[in-house]
Protein backbone atom coordinates (compact mmCIF):
# COMPACT_ATOMS: atom_id res chain seq x y z
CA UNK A 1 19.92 0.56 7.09
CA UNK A 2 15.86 1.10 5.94
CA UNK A 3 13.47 -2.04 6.58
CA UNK A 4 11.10 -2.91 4.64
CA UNK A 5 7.67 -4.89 5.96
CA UNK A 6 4.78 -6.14 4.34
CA UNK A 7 1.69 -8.49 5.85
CA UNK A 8 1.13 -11.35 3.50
CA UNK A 9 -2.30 -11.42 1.74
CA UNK A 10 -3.21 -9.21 5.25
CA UNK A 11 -7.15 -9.33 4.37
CA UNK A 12 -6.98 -12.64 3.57
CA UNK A 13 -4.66 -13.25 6.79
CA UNK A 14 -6.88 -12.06 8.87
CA UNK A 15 -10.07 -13.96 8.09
CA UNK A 16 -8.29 -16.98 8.23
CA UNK A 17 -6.56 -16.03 11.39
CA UNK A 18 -10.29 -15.06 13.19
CA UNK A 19 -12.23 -18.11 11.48
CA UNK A 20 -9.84 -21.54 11.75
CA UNK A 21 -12.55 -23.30 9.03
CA UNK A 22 -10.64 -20.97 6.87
CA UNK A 23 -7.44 -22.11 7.53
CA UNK A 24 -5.72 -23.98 4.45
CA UNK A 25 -8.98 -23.22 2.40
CA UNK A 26 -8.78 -20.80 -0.74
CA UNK A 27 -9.97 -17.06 0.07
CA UNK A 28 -10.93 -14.16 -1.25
CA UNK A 29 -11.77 -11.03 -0.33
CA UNK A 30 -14.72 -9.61 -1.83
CA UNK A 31 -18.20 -8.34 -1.53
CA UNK A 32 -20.89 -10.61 -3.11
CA UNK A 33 -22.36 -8.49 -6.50
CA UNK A 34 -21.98 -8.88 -9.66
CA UNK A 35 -19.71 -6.85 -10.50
CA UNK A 36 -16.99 -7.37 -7.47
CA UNK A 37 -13.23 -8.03 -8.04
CA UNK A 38 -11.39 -9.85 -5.78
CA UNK A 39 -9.40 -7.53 -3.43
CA UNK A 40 -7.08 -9.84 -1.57
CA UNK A 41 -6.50 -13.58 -2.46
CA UNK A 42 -5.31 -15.98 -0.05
CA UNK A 43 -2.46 -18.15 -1.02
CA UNK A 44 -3.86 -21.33 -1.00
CA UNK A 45 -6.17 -19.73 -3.79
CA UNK A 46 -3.66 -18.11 -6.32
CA UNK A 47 -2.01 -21.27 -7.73
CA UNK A 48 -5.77 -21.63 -8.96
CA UNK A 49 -5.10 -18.28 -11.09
CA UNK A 50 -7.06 -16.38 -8.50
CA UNK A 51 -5.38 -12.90 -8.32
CA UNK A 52 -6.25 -9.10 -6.80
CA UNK A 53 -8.34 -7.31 -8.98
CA UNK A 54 -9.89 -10.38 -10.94
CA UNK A 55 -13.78 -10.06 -11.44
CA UNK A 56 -15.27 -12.37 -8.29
CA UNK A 57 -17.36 -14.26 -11.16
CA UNK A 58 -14.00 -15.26 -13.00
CA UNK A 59 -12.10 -16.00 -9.68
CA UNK A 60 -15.42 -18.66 -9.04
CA UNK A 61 -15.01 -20.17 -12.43
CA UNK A 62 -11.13 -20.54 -11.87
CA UNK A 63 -11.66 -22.15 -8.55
CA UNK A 64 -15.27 -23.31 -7.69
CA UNK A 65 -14.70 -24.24 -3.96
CA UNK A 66 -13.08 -20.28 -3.50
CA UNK A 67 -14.58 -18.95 -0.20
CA UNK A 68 -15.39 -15.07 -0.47
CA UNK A 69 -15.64 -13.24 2.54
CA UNK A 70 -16.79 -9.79 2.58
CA UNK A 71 -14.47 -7.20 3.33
CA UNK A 72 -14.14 -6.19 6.96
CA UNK A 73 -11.74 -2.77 8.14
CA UNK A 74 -12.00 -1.99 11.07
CA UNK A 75 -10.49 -5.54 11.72
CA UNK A 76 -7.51 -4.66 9.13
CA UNK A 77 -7.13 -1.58 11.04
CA UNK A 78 -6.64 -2.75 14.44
CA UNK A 79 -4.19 -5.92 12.94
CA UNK A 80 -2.60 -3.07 11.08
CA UNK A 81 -2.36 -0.92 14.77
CA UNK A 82 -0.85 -3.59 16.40
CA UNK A 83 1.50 -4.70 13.70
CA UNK A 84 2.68 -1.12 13.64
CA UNK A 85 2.99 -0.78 17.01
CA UNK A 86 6.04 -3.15 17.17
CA UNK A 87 7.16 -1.90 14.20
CA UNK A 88 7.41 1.77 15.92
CA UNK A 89 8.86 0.42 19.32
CA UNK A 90 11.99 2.14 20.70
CA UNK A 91 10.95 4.90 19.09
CA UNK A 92 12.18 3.68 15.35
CA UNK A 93 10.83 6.06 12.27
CA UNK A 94 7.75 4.37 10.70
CA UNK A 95 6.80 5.92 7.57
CA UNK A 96 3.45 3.89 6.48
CA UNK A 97 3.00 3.03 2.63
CA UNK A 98 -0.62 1.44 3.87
CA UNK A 99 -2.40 -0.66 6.19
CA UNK A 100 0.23 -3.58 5.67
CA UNK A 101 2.93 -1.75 4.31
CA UNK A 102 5.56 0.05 5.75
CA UNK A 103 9.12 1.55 5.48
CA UNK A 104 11.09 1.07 9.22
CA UNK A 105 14.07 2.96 10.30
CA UNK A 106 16.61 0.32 11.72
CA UNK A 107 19.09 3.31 13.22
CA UNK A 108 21.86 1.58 12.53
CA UNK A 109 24.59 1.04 9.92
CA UNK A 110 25.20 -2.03 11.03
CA UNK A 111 23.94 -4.84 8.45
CA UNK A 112 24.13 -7.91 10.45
CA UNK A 113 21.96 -5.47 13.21
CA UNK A 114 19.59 -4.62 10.76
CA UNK A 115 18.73 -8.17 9.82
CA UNK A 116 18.45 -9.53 13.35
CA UNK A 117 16.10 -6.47 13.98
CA UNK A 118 14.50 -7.13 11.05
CA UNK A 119 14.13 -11.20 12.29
CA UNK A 120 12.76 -10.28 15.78
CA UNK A 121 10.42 -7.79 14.28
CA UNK A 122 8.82 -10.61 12.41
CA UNK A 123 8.77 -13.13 15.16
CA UNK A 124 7.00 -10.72 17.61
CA UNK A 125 4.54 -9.99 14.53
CA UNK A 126 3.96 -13.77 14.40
CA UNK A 127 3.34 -14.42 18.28
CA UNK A 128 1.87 -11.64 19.22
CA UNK A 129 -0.87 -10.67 16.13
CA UNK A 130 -0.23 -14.13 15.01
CA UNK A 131 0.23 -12.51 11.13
CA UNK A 132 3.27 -13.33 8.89
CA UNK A 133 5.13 -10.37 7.62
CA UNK A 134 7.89 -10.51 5.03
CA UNK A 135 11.07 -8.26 4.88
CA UNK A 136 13.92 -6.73 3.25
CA UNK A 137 16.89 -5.04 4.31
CA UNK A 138 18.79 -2.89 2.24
CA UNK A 139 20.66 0.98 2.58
CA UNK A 140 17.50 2.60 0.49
CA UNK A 141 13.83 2.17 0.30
CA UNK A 142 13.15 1.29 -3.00
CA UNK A 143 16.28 -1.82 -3.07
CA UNK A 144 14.29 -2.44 0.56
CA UNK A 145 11.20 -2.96 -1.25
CA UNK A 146 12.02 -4.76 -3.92
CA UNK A 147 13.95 -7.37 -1.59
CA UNK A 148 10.70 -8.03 0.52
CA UNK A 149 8.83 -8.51 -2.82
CA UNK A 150 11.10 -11.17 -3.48
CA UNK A 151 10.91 -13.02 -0.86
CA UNK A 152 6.81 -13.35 0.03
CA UNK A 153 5.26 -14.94 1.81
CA UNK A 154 6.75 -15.23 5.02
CA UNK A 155 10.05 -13.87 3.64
CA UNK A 156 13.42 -12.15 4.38
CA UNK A 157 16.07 -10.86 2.37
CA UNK A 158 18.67 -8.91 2.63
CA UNK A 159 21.00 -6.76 0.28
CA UNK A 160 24.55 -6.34 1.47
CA UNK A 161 26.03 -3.15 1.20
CA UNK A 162 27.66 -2.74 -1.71
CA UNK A 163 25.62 -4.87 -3.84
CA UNK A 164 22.63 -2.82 -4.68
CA UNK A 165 23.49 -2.79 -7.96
CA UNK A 166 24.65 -5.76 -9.06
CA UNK A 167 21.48 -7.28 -7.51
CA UNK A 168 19.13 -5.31 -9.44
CA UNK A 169 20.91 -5.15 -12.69
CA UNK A 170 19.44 -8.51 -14.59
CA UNK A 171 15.68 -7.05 -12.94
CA UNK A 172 13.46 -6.25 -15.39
CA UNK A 173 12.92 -2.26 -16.28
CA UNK A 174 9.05 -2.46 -14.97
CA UNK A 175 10.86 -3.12 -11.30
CA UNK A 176 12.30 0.30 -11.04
CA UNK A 177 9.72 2.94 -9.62
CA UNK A 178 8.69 5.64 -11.51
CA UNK A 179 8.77 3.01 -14.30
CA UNK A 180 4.71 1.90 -15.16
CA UNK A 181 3.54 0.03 -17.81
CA UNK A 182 4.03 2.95 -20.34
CA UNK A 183 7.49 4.35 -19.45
CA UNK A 184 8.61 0.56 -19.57
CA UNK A 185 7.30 -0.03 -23.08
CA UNK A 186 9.05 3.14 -24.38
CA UNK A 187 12.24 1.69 -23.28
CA UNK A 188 11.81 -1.55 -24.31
CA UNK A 189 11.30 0.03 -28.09
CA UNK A 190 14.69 1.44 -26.87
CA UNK A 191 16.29 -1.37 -26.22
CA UNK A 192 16.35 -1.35 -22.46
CA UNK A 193 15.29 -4.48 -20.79
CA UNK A 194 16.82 -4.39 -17.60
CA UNK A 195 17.83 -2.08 -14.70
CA UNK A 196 21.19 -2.46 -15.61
CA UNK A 197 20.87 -1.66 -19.00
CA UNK A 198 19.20 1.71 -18.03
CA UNK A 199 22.07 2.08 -15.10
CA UNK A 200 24.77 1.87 -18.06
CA UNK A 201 22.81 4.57 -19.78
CA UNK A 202 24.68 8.38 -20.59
CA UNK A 203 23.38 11.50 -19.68
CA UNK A 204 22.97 12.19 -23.51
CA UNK A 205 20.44 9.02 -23.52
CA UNK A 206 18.95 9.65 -20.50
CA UNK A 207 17.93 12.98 -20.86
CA UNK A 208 16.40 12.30 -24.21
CA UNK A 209 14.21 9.54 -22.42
CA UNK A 210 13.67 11.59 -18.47
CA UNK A 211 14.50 14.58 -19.07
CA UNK A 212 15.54 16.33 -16.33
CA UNK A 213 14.37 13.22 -14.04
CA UNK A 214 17.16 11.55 -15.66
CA UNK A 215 20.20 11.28 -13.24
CA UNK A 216 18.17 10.60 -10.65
CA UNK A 217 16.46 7.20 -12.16
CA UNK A 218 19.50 6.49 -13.09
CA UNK A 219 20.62 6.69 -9.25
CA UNK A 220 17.96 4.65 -8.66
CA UNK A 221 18.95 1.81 -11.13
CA UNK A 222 22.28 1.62 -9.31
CA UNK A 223 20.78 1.28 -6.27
CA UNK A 224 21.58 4.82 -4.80
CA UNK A 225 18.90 5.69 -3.05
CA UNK A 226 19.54 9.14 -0.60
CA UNK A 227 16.03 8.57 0.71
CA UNK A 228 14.91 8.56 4.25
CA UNK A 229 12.38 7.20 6.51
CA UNK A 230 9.92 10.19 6.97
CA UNK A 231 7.69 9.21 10.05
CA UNK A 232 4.74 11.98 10.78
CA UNK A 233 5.22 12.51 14.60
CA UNK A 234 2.59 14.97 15.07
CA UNK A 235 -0.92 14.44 14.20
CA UNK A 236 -2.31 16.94 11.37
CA UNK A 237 -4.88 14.06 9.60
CA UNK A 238 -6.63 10.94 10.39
CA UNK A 239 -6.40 8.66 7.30
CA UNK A 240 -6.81 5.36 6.41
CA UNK A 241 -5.90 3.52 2.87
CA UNK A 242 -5.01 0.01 1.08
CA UNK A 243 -3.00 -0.87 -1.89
CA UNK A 244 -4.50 -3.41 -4.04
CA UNK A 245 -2.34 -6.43 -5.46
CA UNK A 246 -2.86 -5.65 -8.54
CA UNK A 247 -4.81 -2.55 -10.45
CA UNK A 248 -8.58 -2.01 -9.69
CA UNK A 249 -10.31 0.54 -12.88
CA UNK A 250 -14.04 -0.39 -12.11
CA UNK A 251 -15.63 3.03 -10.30
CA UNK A 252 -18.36 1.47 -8.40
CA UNK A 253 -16.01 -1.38 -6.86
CA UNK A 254 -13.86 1.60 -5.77
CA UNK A 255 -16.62 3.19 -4.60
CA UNK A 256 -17.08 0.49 -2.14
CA UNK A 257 -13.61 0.74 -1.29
CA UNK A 258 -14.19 4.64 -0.35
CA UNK A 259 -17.35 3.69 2.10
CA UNK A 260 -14.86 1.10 4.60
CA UNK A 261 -12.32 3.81 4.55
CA UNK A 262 -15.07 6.21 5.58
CA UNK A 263 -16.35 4.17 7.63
CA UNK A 264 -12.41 3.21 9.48
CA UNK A 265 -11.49 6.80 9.71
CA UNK A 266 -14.62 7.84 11.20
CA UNK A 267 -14.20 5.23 13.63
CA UNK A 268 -10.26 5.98 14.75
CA UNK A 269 -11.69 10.11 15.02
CA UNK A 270 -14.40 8.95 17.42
CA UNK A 271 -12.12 7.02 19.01
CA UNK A 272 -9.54 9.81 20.19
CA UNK A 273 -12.64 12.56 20.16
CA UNK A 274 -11.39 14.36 16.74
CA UNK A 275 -13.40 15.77 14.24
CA UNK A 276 -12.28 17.51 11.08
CA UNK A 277 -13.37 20.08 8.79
CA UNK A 278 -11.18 18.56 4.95
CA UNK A 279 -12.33 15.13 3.39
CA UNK A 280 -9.93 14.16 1.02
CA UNK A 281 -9.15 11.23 -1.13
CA UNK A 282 -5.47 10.27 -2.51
CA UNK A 283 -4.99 7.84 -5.49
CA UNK A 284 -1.88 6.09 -6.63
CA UNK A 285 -2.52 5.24 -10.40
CA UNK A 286 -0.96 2.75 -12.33
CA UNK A 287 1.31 4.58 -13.48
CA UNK A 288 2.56 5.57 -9.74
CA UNK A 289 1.49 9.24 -10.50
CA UNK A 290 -0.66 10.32 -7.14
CA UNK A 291 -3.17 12.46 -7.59
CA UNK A 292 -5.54 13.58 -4.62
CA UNK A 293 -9.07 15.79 -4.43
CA UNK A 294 -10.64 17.38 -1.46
CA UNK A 295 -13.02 19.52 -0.03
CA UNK A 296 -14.23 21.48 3.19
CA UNK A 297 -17.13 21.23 5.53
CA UNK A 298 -18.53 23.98 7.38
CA UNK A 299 -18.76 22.02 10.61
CA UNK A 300 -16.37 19.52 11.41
CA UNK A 301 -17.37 15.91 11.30
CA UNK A 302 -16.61 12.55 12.90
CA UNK A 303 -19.50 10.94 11.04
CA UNK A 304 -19.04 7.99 8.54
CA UNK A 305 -21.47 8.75 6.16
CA UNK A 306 -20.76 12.50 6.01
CA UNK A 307 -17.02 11.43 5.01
CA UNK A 308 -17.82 9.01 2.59
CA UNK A 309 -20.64 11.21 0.87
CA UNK A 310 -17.94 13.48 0.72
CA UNK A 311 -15.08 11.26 -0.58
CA UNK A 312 -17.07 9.64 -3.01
CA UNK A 313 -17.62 13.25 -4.35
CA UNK A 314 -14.14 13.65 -4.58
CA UNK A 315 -13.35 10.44 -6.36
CA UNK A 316 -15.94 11.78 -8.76
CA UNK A 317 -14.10 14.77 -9.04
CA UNK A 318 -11.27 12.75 -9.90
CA UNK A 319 -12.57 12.01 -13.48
CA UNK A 320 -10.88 8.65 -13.58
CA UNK A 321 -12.56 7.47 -16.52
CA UNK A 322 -11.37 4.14 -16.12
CA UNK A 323 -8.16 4.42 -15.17
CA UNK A 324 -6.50 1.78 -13.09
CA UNK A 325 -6.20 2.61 -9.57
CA UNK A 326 -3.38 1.19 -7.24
CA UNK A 327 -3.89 2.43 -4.31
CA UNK A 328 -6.96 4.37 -2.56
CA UNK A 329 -6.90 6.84 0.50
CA UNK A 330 -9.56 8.40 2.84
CA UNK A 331 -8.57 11.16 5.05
CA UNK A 332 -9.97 13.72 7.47
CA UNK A 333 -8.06 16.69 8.16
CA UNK A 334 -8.60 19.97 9.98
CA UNK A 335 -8.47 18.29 13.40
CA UNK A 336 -10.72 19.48 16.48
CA UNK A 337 -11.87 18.31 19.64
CA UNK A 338 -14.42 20.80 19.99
CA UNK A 339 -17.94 19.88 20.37
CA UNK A 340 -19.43 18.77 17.25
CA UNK A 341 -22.91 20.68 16.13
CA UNK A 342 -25.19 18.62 13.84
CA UNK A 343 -24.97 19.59 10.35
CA UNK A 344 -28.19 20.29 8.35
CA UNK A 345 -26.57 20.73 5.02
CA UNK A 346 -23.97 19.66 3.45
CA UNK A 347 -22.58 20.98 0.33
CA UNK A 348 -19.12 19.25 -1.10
């Protein structure tokens, strides 16, 4: 059985956990420009319309008594520490999706284990980092996932053996992954609305829409997922990265996104004495197609500024041209502990 955990509205979560004249007010997570999206909403601000993503001036029209607080990571990374820290106990596989996100290995095949795991998980999240997670329980990742979604905030569900299918099949298409906003019109043109209508497809059919990715969605709209938890036991990178609620294109708002990663995995090297000689940035588009850039320093580097001059190179590299971005990465690679020299030049 594969858990599935996610922090509700964790930015948001955490400002209102640190400042109690936040509690029950409407949030959002932002930095005060003019051109600033919202990155995290609370939930006592979305049934104003308030959403991930939104421009901050629209989110203030939407809900005039909205209380933006500035973004603050190396707080979301020690929540996120602790959070995973339970998460990892016993020694279960953790594979991290982001800060707030991850996949858990429950090691057993047992479903009614698997939920009570999943239930004490959350409870210890609760008392002890005093953060609501939600959860789903399922045999694969992706039916995991989709259960937890379901169920926010505060959430858990869980999908019986046996039932995978017949619980995604009246889903819409866009749920299945691999499926973003363009795959999901083509098959609407098609006639496929559902998961289950794709899951009833032939090979015939689904080779002339996947190709030779076909079987395998298909797999996946039944609910067969072979899928592991892959949990990185030795330490090759120090990275640090957030998926955003909903798609962010503007460059200079990701930009500022890029410096607070810098600036948390510079942070986490000093911390255990690493430097590294690869900056690198990874980006999850819309789409769900990842795409990453990096490059190498002649000295290695703990220092924030030196990663983020060099990330931000990279995500210019990237040649996003206003492409919506769902999820941005920072990492440092090339791991030392030897003594740092300063560097006089630095050439991306």
């Amino acid at each position: 059985m594969i858990l599935h955990f996610d922090i509700d509205a964790f930015y948001a979560s955490v400002a209102q956990r640190d400042d109690e004249t936040l509690r029950g007010q409407p949030v959002a997570i932002a930095w005060r420009s003019r051109r600033s999206v919202v990155l995290t909403a609370s939930y006592e601000a979305r049934p104003f319309g308030v959403r991930s993503a939104m421009p901050l001036h629209q989110a203030l029209s939407l809900c005039p008594h909205l209380v933006v607080v500035p973004p603050e990571f190396t707080k979301y990374r020690e929540a996120s520490d602790a959070v995973f820290a339970i998460f990892g106990e016993d020694e279960r596989p953790v594979e991290g999706l982001s800060l707030d996100e991850a996949f858990v290995d429950a090691q057993t095949d047992d479903f009614g284990e698997a939920i009570e795991l999943a239930k004490r998980v959350r409870a210890r999240v609760k008392a002890e980092v005093r953060l609501t997670v939600s959860a789903g329980v399922a045999t694969g990742k992706m039916v995991a996932k989709i259960a937890s979604d379901s169920c926010k905030p505060d959430g858990l569900a869980a999908i019986e053996p046996g039932t995978e299918a017949a619980y995604l099949a009246l889903m819409d298409v866009g749920k299945l992954w691999g499926i973003g906003p363009k795959s999901r019109a083509r098959l609407r043109e098609a006639g496929i609305e559902t998961i289950g209508d794709l899951a009833a497809l032939d090979d015939a059919k689904l080779f002339a829409l996947f190709g030779r990715f076909g079987k395998e969605t298909r797999e996946l709209a039944r609910g067969i997922d072979a899928r592991r938890v892959e949990s990185e036991r030795e330490t090759r990178s120090v990275s640090s990265e957030t998926t955003f609620d909903y798609d962010i294109a503007d460059e200079p708002e990701l930009a500022k996104v890029v410096r607070e990663l810098a600036a948390d995995v510079a942070e986490r090297l000093q911390k255990h004495g690493l430097s590294g000689t690869t900056v690198g940035i990874k980006i999850k588009k819309s789409d769900f197609t990842i795409t990453g850039r990096q490059t190498s320093l002649s000295e290695p580097t703990d220092d924030a500024e030196t990663i983020a001059v060099c990330a931000l190179a990279c995500l210019k590299r990237a040649e996003l041209a206003g492409t919506p971005v769902r999820l941005l990465g920072v990492r440092v690679a090339g791991l030392t502990m030897e003594a740092k020299r300063q560097m006089s030049l630095l050439v991306p």
